[in-house]
Protein backbone atom coordinates (compact mmCIF):
# COMPACT_ATOMS: atom_id res chain seq x y z
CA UNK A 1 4.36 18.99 -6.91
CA UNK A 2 4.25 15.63 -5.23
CA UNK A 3 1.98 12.86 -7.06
CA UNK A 4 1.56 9.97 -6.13
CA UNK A 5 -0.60 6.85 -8.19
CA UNK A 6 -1.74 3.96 -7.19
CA UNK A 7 -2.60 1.02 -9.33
CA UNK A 8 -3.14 -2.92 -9.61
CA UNK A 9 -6.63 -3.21 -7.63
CA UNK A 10 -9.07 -5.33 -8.45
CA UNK A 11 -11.36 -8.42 -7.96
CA UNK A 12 -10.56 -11.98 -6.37
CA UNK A 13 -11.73 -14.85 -4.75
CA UNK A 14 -10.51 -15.42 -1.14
CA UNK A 15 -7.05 -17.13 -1.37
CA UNK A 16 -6.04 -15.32 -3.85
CA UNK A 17 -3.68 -12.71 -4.60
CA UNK A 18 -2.81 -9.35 -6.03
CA UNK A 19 0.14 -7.33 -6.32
CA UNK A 20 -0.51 -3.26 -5.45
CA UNK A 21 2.04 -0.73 -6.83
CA UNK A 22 2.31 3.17 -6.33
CA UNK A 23 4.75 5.25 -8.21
CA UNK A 24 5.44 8.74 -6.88
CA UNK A 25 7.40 11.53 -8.40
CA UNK A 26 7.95 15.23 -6.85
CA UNK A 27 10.55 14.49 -3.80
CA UNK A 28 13.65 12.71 -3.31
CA UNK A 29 12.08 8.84 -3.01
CA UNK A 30 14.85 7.09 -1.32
CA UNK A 31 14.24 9.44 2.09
CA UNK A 32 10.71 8.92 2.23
CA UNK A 33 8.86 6.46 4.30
CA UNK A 34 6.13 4.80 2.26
CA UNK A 35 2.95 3.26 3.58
CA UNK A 36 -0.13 0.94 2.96
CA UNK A 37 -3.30 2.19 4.20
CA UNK A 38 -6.82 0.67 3.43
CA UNK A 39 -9.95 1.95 4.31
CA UNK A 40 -13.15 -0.53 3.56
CA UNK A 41 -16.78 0.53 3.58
CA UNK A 42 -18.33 2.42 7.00
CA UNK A 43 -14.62 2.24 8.57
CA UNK A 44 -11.67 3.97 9.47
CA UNK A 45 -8.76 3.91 7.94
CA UNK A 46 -6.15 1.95 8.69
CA UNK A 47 -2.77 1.05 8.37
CA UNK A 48 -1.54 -1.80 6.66
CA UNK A 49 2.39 -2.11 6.42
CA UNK A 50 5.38 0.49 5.93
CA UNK A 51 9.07 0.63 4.73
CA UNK A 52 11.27 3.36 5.91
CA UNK A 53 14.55 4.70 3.55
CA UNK A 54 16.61 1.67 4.57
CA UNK A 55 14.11 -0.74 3.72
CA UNK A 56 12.72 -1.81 7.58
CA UNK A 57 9.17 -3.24 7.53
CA UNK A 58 5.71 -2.75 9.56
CA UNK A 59 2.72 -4.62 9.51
CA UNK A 60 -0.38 -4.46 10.98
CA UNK A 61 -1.20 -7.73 12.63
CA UNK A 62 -3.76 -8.24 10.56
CA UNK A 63 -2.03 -8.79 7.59
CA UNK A 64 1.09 -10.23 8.24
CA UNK A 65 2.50 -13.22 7.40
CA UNK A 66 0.46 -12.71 4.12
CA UNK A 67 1.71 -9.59 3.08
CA UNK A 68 4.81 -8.39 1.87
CA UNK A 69 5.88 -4.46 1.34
CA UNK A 70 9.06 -3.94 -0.87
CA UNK A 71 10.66 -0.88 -2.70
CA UNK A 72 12.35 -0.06 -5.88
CA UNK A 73 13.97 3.34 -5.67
CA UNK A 74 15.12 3.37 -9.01
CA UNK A 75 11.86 3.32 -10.22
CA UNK A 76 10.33 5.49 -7.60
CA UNK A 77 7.38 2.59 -6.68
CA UNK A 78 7.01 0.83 -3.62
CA UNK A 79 5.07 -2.40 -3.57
CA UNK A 80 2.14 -4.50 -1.83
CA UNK A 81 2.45 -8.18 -2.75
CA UNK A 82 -1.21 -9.48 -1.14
CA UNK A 83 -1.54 -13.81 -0.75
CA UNK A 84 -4.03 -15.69 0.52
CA UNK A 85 -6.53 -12.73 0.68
CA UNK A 86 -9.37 -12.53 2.31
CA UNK A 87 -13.10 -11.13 2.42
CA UNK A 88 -12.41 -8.92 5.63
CA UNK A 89 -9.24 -7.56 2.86
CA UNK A 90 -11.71 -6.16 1.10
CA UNK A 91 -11.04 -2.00 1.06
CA UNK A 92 -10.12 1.19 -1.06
CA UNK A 93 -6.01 0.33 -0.57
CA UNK A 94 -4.28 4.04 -0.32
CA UNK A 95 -0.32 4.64 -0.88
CA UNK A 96 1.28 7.37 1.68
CA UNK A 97 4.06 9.48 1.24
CA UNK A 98 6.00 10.75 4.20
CA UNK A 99 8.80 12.95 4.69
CA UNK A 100 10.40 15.64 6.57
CA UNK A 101 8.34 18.38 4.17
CA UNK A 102 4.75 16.45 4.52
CA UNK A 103 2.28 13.78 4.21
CA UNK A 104 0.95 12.89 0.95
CA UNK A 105 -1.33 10.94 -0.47
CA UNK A 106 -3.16 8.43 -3.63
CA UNK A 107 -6.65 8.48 -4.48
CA UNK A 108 -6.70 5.00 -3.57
CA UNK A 109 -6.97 1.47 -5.18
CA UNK A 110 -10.11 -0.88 -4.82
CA UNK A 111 -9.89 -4.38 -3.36
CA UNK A 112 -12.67 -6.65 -3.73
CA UNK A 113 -12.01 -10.22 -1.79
CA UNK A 114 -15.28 -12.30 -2.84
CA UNK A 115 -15.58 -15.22 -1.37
């Protein structure tokens, strides 16, 4: 059984930052691609940046320059490091699991940018 948690949401003022981590356990990490979605209040949801097995990064536009995505595969966690946030940041912040057997996902993290 796949699982995957998220954790390290939170409150802060614009500017700020935060670090996001999700640990999974149930398939063989290093093949999957692992993604940052965020979904904030009356909106869809939306990517935010991804890492494939050999460590190549995505971002959305939105975020990048300000964002960074990493990986440990050791430890089975991938990483959103999250600077200068701001209000429009604000979201539910959801890990995603993909590989060739499925998609899989967390219950999500809270953001709260105040400003």
């Amino acid at each position: 059984q796949v699982q995957v948690v998220e954790s390290g949401g939170g409150l802060v003022q614009a500017g700020g930052s935060l670090r996001l981590s999700c640990a999974e356990s149930g398939t063989i990490f290093s093949y999957n691609v692992m993604g940052w979605y965020r979904q904030a209040p009356g909106k869809q949801r939306e990517r935010v940046a991804h890492i494939s097995s050999a460590g190549t990064t995505n971002y959305a536009d939105s975020v990048k320059g300000r964002f960074t995505i990493s990986r440990d595969n050791a430890k089975r966690t991938v990483y959103l490091q999250m600077n200068s946030l701001k209000v429009e940041d604000t979201a539910v912040y959801y890990c995603n699991v993909k590989n060739t057997k499925g998609d899989y996902w967390g219950q999500g993290t809270p953001v709260t940018v105040s400003s």
